[in-house]
N, C-alpha and C. Protein backbone atom coordinates (compact mmCIF):
# COMPACT_ATOMS: atom_id res chain seq x y z
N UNK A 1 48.69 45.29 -52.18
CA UNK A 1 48.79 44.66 -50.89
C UNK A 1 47.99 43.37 -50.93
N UNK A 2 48.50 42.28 -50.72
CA UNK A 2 48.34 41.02 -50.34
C UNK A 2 46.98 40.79 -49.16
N UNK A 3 46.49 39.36 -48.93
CA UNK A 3 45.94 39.46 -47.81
C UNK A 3 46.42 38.27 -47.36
N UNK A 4 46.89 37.19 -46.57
CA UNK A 4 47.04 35.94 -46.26
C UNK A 4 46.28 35.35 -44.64
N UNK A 5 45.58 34.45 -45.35
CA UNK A 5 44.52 34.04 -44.31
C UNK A 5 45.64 32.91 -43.76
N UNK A 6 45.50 33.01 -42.34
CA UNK A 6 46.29 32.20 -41.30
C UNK A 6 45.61 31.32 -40.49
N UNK A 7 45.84 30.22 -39.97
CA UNK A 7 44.90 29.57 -38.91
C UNK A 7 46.03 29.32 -37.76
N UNK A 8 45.72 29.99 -36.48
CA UNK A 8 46.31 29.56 -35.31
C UNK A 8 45.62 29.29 -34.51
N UNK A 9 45.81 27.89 -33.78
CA UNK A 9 44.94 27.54 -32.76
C UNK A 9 43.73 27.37 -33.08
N UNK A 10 43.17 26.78 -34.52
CA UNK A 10 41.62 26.20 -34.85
C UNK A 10 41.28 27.61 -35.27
N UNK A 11 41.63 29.49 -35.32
CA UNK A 11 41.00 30.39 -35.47
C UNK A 11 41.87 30.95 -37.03
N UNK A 12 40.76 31.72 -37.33
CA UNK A 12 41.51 32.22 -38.87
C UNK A 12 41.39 33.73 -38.89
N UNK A 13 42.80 33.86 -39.02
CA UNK A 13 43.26 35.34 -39.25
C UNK A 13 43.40 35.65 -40.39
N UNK A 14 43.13 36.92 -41.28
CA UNK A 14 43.26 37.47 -42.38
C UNK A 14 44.47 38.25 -42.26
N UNK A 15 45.66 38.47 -43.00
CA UNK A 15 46.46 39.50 -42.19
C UNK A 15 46.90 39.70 -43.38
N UNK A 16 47.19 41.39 -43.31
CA UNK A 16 47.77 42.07 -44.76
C UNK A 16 49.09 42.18 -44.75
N UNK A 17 50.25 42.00 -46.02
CA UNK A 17 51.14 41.84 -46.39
C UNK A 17 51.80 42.25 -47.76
N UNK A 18 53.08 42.05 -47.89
CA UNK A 18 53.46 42.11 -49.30
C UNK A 18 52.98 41.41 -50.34
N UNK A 19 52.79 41.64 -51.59
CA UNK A 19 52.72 40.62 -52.68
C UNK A 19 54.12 40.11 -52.55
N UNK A 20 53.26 38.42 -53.13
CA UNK A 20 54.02 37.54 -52.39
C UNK A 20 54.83 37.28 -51.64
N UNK A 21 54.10 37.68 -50.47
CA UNK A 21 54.90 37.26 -48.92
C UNK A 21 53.97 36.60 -48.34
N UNK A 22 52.93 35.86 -49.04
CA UNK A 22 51.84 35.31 -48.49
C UNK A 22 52.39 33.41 -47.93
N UNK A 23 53.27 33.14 -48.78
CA UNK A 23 53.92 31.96 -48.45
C UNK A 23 54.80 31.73 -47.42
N UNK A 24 55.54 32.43 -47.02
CA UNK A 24 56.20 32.71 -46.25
C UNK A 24 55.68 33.30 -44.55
N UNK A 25 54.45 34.16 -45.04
CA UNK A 25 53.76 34.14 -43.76
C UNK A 25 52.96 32.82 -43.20
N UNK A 26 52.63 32.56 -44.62
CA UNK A 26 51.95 31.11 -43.83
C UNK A 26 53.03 30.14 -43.04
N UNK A 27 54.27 29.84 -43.62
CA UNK A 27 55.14 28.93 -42.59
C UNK A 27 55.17 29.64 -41.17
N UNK A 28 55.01 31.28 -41.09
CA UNK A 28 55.24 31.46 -40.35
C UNK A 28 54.70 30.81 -38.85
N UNK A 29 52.95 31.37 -39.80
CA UNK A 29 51.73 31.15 -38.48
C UNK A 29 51.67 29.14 -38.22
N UNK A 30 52.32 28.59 -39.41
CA UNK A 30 52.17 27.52 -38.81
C UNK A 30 53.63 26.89 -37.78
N UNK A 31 54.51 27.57 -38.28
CA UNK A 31 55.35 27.41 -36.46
C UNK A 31 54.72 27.65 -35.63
N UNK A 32 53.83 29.06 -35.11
CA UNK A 32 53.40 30.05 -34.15
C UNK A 32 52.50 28.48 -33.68
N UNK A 33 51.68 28.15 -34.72
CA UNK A 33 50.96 27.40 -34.67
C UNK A 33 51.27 26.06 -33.85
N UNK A 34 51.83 25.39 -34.27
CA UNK A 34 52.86 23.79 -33.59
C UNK A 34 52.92 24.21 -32.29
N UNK A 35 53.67 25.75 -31.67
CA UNK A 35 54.29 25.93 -30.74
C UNK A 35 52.74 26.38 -29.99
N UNK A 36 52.08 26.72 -30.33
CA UNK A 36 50.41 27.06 -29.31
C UNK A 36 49.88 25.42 -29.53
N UNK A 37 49.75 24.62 -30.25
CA UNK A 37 49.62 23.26 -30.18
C UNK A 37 49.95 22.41 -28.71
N UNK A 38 51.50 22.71 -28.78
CA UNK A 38 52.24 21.96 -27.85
C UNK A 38 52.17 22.59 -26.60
N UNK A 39 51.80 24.40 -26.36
CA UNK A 39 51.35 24.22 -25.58
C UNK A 39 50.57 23.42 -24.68
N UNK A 40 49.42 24.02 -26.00
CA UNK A 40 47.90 23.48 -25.55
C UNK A 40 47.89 22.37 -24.90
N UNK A 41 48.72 21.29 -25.48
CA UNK A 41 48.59 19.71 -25.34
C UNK A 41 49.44 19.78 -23.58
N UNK A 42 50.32 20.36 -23.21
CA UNK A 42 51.00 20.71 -21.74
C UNK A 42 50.29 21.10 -20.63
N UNK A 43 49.93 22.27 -20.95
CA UNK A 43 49.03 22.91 -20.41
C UNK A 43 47.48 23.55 -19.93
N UNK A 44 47.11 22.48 -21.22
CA UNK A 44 45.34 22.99 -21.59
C UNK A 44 45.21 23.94 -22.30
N UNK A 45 44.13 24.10 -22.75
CA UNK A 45 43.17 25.38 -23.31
C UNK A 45 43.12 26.34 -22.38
N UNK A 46 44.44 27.41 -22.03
CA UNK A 46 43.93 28.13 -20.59
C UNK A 46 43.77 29.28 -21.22
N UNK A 47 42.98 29.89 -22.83
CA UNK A 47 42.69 31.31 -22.92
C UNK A 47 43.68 31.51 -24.27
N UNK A 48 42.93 32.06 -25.34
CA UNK A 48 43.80 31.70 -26.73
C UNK A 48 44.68 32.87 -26.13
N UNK A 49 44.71 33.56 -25.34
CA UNK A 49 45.49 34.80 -25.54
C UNK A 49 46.41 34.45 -24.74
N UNK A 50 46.54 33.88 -23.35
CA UNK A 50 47.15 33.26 -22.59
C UNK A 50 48.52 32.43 -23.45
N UNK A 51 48.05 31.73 -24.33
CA UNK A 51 48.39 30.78 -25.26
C UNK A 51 49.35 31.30 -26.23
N UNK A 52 48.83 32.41 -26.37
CA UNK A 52 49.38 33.26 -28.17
C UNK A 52 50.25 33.64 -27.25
N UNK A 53 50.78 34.36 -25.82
CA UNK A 53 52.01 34.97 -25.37
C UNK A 53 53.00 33.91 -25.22
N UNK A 54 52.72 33.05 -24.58
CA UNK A 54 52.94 31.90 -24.28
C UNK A 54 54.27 31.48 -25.35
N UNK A 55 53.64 31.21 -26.24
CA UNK A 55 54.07 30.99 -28.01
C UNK A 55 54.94 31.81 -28.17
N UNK A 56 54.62 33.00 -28.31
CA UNK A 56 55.51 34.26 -28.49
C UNK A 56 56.04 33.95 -27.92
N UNK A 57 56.61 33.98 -26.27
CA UNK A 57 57.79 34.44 -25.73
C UNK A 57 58.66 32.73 -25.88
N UNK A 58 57.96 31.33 -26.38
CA UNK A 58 58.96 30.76 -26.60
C UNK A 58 59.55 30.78 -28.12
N UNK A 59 59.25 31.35 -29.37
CA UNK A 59 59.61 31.87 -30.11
C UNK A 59 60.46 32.84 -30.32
N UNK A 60 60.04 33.60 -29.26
CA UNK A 60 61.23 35.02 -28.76
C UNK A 60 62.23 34.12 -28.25
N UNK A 61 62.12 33.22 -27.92
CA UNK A 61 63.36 32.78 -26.54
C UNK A 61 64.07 31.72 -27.63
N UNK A 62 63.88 31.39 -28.75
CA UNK A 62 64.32 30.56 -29.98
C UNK A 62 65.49 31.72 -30.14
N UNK A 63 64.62 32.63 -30.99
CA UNK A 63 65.26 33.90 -31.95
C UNK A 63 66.68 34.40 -31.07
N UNK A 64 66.11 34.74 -29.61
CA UNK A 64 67.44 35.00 -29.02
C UNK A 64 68.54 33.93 -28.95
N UNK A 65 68.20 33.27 -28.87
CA UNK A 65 69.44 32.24 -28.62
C UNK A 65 70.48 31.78 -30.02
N UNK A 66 69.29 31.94 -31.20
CA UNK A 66 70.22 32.27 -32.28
C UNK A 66 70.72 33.49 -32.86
N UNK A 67 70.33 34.61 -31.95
CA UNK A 67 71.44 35.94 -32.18
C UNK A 67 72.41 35.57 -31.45
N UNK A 68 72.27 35.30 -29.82
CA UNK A 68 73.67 35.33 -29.26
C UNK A 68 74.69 33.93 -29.95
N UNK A 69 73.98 32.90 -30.48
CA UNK A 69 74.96 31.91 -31.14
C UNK A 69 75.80 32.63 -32.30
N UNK A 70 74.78 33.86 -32.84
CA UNK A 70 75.75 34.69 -33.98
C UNK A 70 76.47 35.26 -33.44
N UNK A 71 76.35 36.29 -32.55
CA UNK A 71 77.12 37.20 -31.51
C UNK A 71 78.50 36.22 -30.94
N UNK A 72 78.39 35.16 -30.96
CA UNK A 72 78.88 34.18 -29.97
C UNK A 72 80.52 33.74 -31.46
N UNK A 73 80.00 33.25 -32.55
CA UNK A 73 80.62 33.31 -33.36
C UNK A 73 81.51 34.17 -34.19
N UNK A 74 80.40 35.97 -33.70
CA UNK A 74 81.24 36.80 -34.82
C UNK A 74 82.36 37.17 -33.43
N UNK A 75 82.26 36.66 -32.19
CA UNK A 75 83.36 37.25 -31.35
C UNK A 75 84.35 36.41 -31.32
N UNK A 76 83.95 35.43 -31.55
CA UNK A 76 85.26 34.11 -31.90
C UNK A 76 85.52 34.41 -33.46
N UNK A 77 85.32 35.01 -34.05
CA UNK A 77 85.96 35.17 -35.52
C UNK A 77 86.70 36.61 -35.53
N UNK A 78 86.55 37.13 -34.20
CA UNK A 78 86.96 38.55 -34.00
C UNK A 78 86.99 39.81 -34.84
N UNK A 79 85.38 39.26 -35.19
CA UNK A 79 84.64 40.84 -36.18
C UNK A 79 85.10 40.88 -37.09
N UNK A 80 85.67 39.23 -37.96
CA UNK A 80 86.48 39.56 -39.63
C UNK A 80 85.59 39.11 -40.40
N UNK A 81 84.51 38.11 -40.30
CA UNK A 81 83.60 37.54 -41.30
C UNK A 81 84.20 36.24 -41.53
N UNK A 82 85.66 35.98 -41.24
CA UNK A 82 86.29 34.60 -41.97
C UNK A 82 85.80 34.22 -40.55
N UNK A 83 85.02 32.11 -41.13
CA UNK A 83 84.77 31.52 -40.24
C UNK A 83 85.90 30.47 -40.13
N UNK A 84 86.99 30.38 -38.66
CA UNK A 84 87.68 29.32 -38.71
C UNK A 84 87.40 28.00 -38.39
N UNK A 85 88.17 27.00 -38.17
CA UNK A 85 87.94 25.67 -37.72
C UNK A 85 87.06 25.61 -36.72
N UNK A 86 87.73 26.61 -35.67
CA UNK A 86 86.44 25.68 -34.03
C UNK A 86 84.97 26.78 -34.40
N UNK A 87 85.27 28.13 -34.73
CA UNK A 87 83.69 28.60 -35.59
C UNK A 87 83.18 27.57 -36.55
N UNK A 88 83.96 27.46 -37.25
CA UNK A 88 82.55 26.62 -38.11
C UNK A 88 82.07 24.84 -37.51
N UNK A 89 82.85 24.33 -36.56
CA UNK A 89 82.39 23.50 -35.43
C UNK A 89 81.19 24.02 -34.92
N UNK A 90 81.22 24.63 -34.41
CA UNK A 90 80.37 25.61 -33.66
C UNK A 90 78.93 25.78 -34.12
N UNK A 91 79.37 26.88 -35.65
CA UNK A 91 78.27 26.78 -36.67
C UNK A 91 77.86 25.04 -36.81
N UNK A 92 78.35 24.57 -37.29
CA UNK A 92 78.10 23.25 -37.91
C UNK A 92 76.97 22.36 -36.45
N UNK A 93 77.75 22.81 -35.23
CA UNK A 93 76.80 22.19 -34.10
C UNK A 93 75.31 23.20 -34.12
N UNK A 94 75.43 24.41 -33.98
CA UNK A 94 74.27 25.38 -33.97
C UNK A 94 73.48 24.59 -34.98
N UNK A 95 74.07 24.14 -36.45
CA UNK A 95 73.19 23.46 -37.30
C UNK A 95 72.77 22.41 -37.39
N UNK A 96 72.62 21.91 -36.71
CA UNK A 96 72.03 20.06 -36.18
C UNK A 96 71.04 20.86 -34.44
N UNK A 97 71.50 21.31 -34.14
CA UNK A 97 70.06 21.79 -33.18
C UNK A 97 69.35 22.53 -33.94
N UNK A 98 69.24 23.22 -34.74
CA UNK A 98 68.18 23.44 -35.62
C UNK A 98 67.50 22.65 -36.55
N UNK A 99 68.18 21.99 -37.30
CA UNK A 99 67.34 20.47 -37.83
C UNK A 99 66.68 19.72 -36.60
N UNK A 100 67.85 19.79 -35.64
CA UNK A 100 66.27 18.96 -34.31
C UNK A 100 65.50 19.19 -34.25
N UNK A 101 65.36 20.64 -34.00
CA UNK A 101 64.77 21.19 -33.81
C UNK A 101 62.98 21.15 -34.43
N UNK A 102 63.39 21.56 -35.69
CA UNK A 102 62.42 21.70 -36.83
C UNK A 102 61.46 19.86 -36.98
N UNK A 103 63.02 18.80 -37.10
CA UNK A 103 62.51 17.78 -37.16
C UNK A 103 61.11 17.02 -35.83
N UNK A 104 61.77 18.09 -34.96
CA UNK A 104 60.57 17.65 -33.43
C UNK A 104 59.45 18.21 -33.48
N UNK A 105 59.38 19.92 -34.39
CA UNK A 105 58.31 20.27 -34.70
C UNK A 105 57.35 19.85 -35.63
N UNK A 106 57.84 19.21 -36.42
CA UNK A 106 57.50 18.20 -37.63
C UNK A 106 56.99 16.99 -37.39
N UNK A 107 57.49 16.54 -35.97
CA UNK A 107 56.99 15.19 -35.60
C UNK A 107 55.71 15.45 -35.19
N UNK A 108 55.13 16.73 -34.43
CA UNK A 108 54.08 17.44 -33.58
C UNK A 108 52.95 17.49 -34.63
């Protein structure tokens, strides 16, 4: 078992994991991270914990929106796996709001 030290919000977490999954957790905490940033910078310093839900539920509110964009696709492909013309439009748009995406977090 792994250990990977994290920093969110100026604080450092130790958190246990797979061998090598230590890289991968780190991108993680530094999204978590950007997104308690941009809080912070909105809203203030109102309570790291305040902050860390905060984060979470707009992270949660990311994640959902790219299940139902899958959900959204596998019902327009009508549960076959083949992606057609206006699906992979679709896909292809879902994929440029995610490069925005990332690219705005990147700018932060």
């Amino acid at each position: 078992m792994a250990v990977a030290t994290l920093t969110i919000n100026g604080r450092t977490y130790d958190v246990s994991c797979d061998d090598g999954q230590e890289g991968h957790l780190q991108k993680l905490a530094e999204h978590v991270d950007e997104r308690v940033r941009q809080l912070a910078d909105s809203v203030g310093q109102v309570g790291e914990a305040r902050l860390l839900i905060m984060a979470s539920l707009l992270v949660a509110d990311e994640l959902y929106d790219a299940y139902r964009q899958i959900h959204l696709l596998s019902e327009a492909d009508g549960g076959q796996g083949a992606i057609g013309g206006d699906t992979a439009v679709t896909l292809e748009n879902c994929a440029q709001r995610i490069e925005a995406i990332a690219e705005r977090l990147a700018a932060h």
